[in-house]
Protein backbone atom coordinates (compact mmCIF):
# COMPACT_ATOMS: atom_id res chain seq x y z
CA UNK A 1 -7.16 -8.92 8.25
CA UNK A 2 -7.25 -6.39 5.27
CA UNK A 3 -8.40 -7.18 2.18
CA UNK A 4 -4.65 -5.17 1.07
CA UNK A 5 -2.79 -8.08 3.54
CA UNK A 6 -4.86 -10.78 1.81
CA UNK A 7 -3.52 -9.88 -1.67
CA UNK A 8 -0.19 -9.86 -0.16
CA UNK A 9 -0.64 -13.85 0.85
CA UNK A 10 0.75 -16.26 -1.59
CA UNK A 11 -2.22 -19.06 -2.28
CA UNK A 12 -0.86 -22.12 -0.10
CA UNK A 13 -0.44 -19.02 2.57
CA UNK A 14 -4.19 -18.41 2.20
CA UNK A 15 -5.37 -21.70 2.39
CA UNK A 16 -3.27 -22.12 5.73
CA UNK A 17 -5.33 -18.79 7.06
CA UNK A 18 -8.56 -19.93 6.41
CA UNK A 19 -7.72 -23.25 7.85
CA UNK A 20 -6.55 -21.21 10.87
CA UNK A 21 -9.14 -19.43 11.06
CA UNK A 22 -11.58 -22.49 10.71
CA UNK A 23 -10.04 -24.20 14.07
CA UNK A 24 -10.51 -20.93 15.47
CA UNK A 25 -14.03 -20.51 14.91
CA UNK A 26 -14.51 -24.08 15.51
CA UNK A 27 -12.89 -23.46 19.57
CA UNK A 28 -14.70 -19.62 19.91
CA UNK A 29 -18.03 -21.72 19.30
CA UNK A 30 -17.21 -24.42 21.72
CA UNK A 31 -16.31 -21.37 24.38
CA UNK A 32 -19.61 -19.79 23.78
CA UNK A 33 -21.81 -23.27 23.98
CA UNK A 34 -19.76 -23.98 27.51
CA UNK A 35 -20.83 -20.54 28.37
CA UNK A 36 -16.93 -19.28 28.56
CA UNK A 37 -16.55 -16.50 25.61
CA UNK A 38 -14.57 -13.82 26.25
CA UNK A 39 -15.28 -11.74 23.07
CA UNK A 40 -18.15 -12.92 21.13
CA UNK A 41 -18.35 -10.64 18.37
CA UNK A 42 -14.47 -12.13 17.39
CA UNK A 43 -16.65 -14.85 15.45
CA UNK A 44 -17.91 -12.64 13.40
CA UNK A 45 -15.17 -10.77 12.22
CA UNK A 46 -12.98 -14.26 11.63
CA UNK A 47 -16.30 -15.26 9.66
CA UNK A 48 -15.37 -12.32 7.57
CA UNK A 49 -12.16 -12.77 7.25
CA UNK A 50 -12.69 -16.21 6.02
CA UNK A 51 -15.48 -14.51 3.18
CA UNK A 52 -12.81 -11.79 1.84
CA UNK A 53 -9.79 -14.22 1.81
CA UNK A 54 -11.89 -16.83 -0.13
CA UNK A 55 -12.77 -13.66 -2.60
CA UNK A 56 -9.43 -12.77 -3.19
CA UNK A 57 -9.36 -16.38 -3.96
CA UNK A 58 -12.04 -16.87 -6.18
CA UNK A 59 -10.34 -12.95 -7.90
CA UNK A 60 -6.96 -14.67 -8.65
CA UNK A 61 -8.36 -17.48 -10.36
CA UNK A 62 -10.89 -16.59 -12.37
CA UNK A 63 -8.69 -15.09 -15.09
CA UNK A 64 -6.85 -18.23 -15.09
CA UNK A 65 -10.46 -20.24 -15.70
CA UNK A 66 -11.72 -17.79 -18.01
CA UNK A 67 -8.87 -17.70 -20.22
CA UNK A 68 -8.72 -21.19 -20.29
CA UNK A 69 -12.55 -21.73 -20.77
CA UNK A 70 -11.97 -19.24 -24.33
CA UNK A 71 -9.14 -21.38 -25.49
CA UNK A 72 -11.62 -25.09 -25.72
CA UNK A 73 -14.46 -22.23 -26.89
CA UNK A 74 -12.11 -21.37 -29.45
CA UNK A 75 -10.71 -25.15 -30.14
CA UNK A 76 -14.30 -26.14 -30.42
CA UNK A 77 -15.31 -23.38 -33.07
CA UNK A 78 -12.14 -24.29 -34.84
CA UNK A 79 -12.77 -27.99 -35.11
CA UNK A 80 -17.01 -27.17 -36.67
């Protein structure tokens, strides 16, 4: 997945991929313990995939904390 197709994703749609991709993970390790992996480099790219969809994440909502961190900042300056 693209970093481009991430931004696309709503939020609830994101948090369904990286669930996806959890359970994923989670049956690619059980393959490659039980000796059955087809591809095991495909662990490593979903364990990227997970890391840039959680930064998009973390992108979208730190505006929303940072603007709300300034307004009790700016309550608590007003009430001194």
């Amino acid at each position: 997945m693209k970093a481009e197709e991430a931004r696309g994703l709503s939020e609830k749609e994101r948090e369904e991929k990286i669930t996806d991709i959890n359970q994923e993970i989670f049956n690619l390790r059980l393959q490659l313990a039980t000796g059955k992996i087809e591809n095991p480099s495909r662990i490593r790219f979903l364990r990227r995939d997970i890391a840039r969809l959680k930064t998009i994440q973390n992108e979208t909502r730190a505006p929303e904390e940072s603007s709300a961190k300034q307004g009790e900042e700016n309550k608590a300056v007003s009430d001194k």
